[in-house]
N, C-alpha and C. Protein backbone atom coordinates (compact mmCIF):
# COMPACT_ATOMS: atom_id res chain seq x y z
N UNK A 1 191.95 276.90 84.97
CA UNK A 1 190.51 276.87 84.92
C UNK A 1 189.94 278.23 84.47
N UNK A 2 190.69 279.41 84.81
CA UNK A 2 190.07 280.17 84.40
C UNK A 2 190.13 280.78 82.93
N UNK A 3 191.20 279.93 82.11
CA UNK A 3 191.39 280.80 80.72
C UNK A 3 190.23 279.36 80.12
N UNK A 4 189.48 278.44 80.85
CA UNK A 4 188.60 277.73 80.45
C UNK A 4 187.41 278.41 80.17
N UNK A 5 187.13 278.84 81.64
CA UNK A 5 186.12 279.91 81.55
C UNK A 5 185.62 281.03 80.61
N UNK A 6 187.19 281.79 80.23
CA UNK A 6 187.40 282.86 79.60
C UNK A 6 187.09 282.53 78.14
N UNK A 7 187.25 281.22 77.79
CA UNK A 7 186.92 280.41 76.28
C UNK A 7 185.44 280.35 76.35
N UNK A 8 184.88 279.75 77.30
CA UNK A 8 183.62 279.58 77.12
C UNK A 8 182.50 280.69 77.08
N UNK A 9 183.04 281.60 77.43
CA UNK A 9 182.09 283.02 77.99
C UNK A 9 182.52 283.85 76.24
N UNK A 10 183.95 283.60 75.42
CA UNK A 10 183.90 284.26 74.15
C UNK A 10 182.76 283.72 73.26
N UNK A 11 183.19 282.12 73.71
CA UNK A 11 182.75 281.62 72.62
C UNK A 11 180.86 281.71 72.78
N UNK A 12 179.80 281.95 73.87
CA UNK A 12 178.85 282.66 73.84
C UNK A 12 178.75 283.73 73.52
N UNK A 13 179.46 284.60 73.82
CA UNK A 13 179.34 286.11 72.81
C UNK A 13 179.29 286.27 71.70
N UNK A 14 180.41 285.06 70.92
CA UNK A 14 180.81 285.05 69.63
C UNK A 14 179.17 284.24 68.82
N UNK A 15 178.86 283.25 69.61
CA UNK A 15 177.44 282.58 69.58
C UNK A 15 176.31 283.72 69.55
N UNK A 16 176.19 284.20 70.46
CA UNK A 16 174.50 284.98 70.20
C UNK A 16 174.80 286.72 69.28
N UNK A 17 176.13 286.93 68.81
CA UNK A 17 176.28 287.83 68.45
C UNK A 17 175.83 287.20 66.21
N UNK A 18 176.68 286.40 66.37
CA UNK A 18 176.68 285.66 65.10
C UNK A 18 174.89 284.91 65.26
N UNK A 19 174.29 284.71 65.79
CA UNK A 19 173.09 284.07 65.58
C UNK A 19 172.14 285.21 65.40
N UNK A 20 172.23 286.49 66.47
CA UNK A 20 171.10 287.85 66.15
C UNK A 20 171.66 288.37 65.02
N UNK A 21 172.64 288.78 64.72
CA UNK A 21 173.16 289.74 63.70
C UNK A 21 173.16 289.48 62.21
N UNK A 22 172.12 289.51 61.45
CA UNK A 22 171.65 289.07 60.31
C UNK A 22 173.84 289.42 58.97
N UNK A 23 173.96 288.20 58.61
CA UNK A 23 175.40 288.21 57.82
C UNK A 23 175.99 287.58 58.41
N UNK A 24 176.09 287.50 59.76
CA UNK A 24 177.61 287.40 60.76
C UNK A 24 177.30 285.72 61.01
N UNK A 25 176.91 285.29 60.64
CA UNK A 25 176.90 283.48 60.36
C UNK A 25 177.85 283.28 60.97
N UNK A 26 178.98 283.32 60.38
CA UNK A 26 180.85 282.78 60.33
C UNK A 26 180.87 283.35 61.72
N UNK A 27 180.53 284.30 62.92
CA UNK A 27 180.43 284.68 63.97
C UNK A 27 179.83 283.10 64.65
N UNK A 28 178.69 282.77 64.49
CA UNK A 28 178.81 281.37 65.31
C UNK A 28 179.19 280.61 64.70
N UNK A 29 179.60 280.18 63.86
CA UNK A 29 180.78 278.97 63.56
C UNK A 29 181.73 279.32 64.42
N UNK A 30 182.60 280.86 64.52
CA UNK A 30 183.88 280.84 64.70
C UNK A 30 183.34 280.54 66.54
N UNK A 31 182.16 280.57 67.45
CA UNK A 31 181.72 280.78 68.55
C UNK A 31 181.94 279.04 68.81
N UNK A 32 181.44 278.48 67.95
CA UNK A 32 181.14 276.48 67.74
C UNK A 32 182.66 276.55 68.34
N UNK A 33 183.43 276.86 67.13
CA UNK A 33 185.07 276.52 67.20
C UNK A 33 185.59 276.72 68.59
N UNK A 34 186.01 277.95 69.07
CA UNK A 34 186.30 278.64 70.33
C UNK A 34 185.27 277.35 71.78
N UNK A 35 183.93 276.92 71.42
CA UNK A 35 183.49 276.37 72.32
C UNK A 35 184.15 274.57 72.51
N UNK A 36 184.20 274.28 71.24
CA UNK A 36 185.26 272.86 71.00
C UNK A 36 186.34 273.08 71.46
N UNK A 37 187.10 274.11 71.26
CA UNK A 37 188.43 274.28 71.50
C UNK A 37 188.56 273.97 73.18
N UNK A 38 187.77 274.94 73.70
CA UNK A 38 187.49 275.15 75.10
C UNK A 38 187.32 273.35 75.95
N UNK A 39 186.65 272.88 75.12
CA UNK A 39 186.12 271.35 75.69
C UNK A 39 187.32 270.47 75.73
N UNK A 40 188.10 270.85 74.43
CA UNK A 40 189.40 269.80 74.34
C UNK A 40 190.12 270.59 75.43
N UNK A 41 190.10 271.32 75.54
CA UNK A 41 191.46 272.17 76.72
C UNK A 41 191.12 270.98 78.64
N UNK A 42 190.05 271.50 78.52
CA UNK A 42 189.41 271.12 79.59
C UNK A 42 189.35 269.25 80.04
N UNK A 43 189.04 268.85 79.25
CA UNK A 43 189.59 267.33 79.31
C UNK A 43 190.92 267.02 79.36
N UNK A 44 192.21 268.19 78.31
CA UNK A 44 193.26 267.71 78.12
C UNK A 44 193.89 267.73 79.85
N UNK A 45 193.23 269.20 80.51
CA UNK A 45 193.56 269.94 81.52
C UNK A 45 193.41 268.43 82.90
N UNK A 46 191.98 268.12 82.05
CA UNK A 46 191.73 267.31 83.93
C UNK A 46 192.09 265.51 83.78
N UNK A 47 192.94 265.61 82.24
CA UNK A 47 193.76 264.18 82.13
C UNK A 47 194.92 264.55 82.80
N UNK A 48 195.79 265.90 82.42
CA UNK A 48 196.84 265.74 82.83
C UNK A 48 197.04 266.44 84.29
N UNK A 49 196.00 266.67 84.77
CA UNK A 49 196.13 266.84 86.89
C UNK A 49 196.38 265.36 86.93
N UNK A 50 195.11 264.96 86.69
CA UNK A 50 195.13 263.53 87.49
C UNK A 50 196.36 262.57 87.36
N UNK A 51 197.13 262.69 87.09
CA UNK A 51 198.50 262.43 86.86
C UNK A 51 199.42 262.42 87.79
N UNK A 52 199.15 262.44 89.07
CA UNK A 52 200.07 263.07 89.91
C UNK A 52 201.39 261.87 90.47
N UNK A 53 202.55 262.23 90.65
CA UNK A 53 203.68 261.73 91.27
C UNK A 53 203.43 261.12 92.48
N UNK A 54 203.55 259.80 92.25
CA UNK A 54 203.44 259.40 93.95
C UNK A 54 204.92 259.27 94.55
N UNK A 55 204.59 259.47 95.69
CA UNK A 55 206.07 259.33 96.62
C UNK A 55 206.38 258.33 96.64
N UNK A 56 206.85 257.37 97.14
CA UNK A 56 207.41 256.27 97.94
C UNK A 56 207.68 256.84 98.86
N UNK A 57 207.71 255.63 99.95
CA UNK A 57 207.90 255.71 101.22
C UNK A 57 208.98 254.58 101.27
């Protein structure tokens, strides 16, 4: 969870740095990317918990 976090907090930096900074465009695209990336992790993450081994008894 936390290298989730750590995606989502670049990919805002990478976002308002690329949106104020007149050129740096490709800065929020690459912020978009990093924030998708982050979303697929996070679904892939809480498909494969829920997965768990049951015992038998």
């Amino acid at each position: 969870m936390t290298f989730f976090l750590v995606l989502v907090i670049v990919a805002i930096v990478l976002g308002l740095i690329g949106a104020v900074v007149k050129g740096l465009l490709y800065l929020l695209i690459i912020g978009i990317a990093v924030f998708v990336g982050a979303l697929v992790y996070l679904v892939l993450h809480i498909r494969r918990s829920g997965r768990r081994k049951r015992t038998t008894r």
